[in-house]
Protein backbone atom coordinates (compact mmCIF):
# COMPACT_ATOMS: atom_id res chain seq x y z
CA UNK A 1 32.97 -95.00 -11.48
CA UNK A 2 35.21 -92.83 -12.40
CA UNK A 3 32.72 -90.83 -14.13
CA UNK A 4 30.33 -90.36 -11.05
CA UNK A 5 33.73 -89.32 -8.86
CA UNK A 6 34.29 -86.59 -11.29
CA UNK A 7 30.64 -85.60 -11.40
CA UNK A 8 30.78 -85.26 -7.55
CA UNK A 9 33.66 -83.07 -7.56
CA UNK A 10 32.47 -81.01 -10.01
CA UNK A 11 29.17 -80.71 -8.10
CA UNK A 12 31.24 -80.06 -4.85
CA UNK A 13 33.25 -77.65 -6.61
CA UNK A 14 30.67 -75.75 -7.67
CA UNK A 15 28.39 -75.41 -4.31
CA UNK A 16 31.65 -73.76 -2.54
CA UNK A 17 31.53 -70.49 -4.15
CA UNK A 18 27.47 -70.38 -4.03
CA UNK A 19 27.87 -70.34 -0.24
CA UNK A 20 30.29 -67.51 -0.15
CA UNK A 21 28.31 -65.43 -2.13
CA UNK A 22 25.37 -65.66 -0.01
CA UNK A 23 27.48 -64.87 2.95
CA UNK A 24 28.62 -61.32 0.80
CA UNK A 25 25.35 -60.54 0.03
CA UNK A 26 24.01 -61.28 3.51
CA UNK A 27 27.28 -59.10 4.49
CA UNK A 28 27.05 -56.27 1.99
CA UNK A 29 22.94 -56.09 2.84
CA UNK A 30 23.46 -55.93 6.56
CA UNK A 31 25.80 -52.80 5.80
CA UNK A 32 23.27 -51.21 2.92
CA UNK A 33 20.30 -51.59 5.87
CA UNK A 34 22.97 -50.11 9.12
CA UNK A 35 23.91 -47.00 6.76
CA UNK A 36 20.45 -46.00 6.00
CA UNK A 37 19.36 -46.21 9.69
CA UNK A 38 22.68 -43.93 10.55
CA UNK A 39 21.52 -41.77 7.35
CA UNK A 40 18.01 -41.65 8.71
CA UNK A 41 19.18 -41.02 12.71
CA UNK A 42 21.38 -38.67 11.46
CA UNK A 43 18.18 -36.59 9.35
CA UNK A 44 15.67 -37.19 12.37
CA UNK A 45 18.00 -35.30 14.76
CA UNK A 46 18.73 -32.73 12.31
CA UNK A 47 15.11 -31.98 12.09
CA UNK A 48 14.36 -32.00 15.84
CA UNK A 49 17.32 -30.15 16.97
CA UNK A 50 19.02 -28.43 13.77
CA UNK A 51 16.67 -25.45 14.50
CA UNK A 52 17.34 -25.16 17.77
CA UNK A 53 20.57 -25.57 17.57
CA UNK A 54 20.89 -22.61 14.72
CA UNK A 55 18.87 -20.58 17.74
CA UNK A 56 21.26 -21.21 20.04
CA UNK A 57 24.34 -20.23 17.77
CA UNK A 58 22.22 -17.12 16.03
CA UNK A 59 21.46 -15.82 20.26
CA UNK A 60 24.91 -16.47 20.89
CA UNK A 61 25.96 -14.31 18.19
CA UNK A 62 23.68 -11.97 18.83
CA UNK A 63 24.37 -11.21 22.43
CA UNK A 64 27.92 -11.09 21.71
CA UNK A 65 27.03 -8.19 19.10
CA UNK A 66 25.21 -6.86 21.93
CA UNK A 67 27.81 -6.78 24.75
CA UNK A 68 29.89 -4.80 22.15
CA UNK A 69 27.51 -2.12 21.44
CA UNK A 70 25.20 -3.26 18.65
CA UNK A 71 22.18 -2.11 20.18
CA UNK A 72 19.54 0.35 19.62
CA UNK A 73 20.16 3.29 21.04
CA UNK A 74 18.58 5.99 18.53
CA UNK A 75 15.69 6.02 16.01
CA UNK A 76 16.12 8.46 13.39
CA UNK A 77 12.77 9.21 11.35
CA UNK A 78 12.92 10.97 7.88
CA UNK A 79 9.86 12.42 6.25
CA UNK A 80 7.23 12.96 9.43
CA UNK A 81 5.27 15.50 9.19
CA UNK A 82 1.16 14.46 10.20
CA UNK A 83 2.52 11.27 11.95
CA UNK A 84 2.96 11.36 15.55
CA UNK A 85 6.31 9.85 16.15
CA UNK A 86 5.55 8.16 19.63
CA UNK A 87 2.91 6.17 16.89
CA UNK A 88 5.69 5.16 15.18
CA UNK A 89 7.70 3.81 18.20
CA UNK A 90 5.03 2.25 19.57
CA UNK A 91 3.92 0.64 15.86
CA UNK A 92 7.40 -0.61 15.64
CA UNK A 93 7.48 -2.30 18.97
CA UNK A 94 11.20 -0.07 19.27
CA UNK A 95 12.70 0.41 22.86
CA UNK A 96 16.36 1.55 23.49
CA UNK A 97 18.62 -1.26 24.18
CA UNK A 98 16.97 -3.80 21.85
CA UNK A 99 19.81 -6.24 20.10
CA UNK A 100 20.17 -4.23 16.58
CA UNK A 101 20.25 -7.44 14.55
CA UNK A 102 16.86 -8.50 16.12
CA UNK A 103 14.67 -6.01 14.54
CA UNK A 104 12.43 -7.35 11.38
CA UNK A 105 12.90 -4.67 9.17
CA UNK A 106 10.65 -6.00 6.64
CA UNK A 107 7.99 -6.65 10.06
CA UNK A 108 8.19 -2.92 10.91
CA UNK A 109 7.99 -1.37 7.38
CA UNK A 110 4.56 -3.85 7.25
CA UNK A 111 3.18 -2.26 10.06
CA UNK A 112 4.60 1.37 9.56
CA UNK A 113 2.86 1.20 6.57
CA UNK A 114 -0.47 0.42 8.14
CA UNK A 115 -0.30 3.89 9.89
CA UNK A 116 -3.47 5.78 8.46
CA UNK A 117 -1.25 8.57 7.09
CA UNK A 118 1.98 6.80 6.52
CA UNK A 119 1.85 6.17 2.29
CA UNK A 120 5.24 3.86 1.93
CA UNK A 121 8.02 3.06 4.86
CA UNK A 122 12.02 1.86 4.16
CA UNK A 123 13.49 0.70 7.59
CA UNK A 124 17.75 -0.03 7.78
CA UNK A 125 20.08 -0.42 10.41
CA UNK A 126 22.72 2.05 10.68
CA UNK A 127 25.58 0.73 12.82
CA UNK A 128 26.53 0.66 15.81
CA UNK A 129 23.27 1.94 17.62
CA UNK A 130 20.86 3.39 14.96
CA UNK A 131 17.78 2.26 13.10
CA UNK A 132 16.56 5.22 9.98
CA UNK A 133 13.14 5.29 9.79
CA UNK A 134 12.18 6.88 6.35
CA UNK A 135 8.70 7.85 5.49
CA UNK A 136 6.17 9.53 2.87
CA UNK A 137 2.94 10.37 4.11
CA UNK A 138 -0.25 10.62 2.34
CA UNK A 139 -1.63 14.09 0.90
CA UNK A 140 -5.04 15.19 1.35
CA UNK A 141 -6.88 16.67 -1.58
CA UNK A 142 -10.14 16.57 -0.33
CA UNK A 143 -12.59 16.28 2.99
CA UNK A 144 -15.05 13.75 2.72
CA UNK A 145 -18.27 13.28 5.16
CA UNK A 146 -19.65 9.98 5.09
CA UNK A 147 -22.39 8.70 8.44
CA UNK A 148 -21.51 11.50 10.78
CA UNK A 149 -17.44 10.78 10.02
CA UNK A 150 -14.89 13.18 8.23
CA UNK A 151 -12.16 11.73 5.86
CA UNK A 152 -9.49 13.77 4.28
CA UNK A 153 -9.19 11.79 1.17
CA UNK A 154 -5.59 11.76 -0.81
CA UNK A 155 -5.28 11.31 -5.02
CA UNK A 156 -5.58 7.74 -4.67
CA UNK A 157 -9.00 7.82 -2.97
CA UNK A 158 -7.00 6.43 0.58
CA UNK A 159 -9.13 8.00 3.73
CA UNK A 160 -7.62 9.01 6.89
CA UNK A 161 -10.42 9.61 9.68
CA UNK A 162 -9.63 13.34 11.13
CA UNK A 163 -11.56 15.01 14.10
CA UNK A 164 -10.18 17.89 13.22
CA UNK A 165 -11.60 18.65 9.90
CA UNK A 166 -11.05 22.61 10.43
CA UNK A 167 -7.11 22.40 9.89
CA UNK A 168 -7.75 21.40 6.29
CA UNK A 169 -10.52 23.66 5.37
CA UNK A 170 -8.64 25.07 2.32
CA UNK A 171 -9.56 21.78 0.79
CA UNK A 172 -12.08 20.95 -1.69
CA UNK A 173 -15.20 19.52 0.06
CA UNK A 174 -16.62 16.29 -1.67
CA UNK A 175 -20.03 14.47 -1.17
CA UNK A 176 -21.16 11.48 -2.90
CA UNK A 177 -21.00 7.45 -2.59
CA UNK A 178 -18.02 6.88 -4.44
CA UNK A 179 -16.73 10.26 -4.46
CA UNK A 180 -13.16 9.06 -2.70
CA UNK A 181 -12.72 6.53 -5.35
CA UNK A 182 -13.07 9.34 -8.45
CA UNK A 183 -11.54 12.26 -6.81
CA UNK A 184 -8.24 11.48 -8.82
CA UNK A 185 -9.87 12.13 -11.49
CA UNK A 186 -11.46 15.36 -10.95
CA UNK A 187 -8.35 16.61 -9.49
CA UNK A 188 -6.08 15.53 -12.31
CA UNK A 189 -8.94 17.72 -14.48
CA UNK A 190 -8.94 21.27 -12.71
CA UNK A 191 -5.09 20.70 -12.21
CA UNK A 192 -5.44 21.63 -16.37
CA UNK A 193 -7.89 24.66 -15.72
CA UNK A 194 -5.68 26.48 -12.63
CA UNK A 195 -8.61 29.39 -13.05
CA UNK A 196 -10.73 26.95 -12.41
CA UNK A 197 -9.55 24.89 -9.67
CA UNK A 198 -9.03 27.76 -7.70
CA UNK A 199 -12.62 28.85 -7.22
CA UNK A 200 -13.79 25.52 -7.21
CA UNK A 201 -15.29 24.82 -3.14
CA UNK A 202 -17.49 21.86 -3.58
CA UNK A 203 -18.34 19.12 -5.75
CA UNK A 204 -20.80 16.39 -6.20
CA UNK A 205 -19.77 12.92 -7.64
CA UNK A 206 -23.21 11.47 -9.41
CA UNK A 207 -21.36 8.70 -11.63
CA UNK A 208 -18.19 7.01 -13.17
CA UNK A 209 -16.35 10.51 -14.52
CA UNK A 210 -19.73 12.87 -13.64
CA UNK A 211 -19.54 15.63 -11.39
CA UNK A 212 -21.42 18.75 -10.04
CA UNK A 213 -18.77 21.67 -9.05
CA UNK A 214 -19.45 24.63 -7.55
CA UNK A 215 -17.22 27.67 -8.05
CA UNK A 216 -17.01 30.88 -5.75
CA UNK A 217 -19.41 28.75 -3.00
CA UNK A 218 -22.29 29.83 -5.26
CA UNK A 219 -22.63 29.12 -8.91
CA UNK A 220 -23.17 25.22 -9.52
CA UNK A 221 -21.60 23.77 -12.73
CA UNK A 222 -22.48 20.38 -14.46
CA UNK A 223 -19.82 18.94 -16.15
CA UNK A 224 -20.35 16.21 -18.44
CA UNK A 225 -19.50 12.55 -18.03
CA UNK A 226 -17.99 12.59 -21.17
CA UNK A 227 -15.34 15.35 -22.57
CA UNK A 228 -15.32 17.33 -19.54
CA UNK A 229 -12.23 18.61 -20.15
CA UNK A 230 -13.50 20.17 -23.25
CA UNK A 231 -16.46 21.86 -21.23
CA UNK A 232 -14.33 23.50 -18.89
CA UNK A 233 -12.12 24.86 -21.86
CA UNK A 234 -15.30 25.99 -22.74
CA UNK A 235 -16.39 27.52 -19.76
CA UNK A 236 -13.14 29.16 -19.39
CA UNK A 237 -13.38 30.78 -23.16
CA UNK A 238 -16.91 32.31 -22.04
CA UNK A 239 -15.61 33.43 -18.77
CA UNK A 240 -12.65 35.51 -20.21
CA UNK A 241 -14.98 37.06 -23.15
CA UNK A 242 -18.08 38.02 -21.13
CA UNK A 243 -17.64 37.74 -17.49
CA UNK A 244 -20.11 35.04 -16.77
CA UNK A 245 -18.77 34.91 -12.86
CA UNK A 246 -19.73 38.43 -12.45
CA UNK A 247 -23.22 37.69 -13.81
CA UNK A 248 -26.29 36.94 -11.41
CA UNK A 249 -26.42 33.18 -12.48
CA UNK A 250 -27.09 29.90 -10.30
CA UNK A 251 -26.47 27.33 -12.27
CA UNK A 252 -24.05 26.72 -15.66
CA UNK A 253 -25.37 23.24 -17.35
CA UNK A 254 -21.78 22.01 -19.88
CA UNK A 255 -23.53 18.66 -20.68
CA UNK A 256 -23.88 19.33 -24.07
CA UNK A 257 -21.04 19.68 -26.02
CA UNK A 258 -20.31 24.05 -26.92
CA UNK A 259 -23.04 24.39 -25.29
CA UNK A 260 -24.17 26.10 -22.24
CA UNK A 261 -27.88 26.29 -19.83
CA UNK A 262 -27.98 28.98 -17.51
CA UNK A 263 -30.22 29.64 -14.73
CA UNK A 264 -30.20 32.85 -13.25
CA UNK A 265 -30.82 34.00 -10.02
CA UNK A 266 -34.83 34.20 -8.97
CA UNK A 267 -33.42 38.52 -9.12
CA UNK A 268 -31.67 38.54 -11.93
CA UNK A 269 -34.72 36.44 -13.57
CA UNK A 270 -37.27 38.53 -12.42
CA UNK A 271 -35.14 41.47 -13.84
CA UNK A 272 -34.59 40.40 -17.45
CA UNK A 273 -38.68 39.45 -17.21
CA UNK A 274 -39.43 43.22 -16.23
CA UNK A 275 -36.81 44.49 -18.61
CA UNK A 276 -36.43 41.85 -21.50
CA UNK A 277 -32.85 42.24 -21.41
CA UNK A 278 -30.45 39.83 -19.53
CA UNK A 279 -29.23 40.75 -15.94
């Protein structure tokens, strides 16, 4: 008997603390579960009304700014010299009065920038009352006609659309598909030959690096797609040693290397035919 008394206490003894547990863990769960739906209460209004919230503090801030001058009252533009500066106002969306620390400077610059002849923008807030506008603008190098339209073209090949195609007429006059896309390159090779680049009125793009100039609006040269550079060294060699500019020629053909074609004049032609000597 004894022994079964003892085995029931021990079995009592041991069911005791099993109960307590359970109540812990029931406890200890019941707290886990209430945190997380605090945690998750807490995140849910966050994300509804944190943004509004930062709204409210970043207007607050801002119209205290405001009431203490920070507002536009000037626009100061740098570097205008094609670009009409009521275009720039009105691209900017700028009016006097506006809350200084509301203007997207990075928002402007994007859409200063998409100004036909503005190249690059930088926009910055100069306090109390001033927003600096600073600008380069595109430079022609060339007039372009393409379907009854006129494009002053700059070194990278950019086109504005002008009507008034008669203030640039010092330019060089371009014709050809892809003529805007090349003009860099012709450019960059009469900016080596100054002699030549100043005659030169016209020009023809045909291919890639080809192109037809014309120099004095009257004697058409063909330059080679390949070592053009050398053919106008050429040219210029001949030019200084015999005077081919004064001659009565039409055309001067460079495509093959220290070489040169010439076509004279249907007088001059007829000339050397009567005479047998060159006109």
């Amino acid at each position: 008997m004894p022994a079964v008394k003892s085995k029931n206490q021990t079995s009592g003894i041991r069911k005791k603390p099993q109960r307590d547990s359970g109540r812990k863990f029931t406890l200890r769960r019941l707290v886990s579960v209430s945190a997380g739906l605090s945690l998750c209460a807490i995140l849910l209004w966050t994300y509804f009304h944190g943004a509004a919230l930062v709204t409210q503090v970043s207007n607050s801030i801002e119209m205290t700014l405001t009431s203490v001058g920070f507002q536009l009252d000037d626009v100061i533009v740098e570097g205008r010299i094609r670009t009409d500066k009521e275009q720039i106002l009105k691209t900017a969306s700028l009016s006097r009065g506006k809350s200084l620390l509301s203007i997207d400077l990075l928002e402007i610059k994007k859409n200063l920038e998409e100004i036909p002849w503005v190249n690059a923008a930088s926009v910055e807030r100069r306090f109390p009352d001033t927003l600096f506008v600073r600008i380069s603008e595109r430079e022609p190098v060339a007039i372009w006609q393409n379907k009854a339209k006129t494009y002053l073209v700059d070194r990278e090949g950019e086109l504005i659309e002008t009507t008034e195609a008669q203030k640039y007429g010092g330019l060089l006059q371009i014709s050809g598909l892809k003529a805007p896309q090349n003009v860099g390159f012709l450019i960059s090779l009469l900016d080596k030959f100054p002699e030549v680049k100043s005659r030169v009125t016209t020009a023809i793009h045909l291919r890639t690096t080809r192109w037809d100039i014309r120099l004095d609006g009257k004697v058409d040269v063909k330059l080679p797609e390949k070592g053009a550079e050398q053919a106008l060294a050429y040219l210029l060699d001949l030019e200084k040693h015999h005077n081919l500019m004064e001659r009565e020629i039409l055309n001067i053909d460079l495509r093959i290397p220290n070489q040169l074609v010439l076509r004279l004049t249907p007088e001059a032609a007829q000339k050397k035919n009567n005479t047998g000597k060159d006109a």
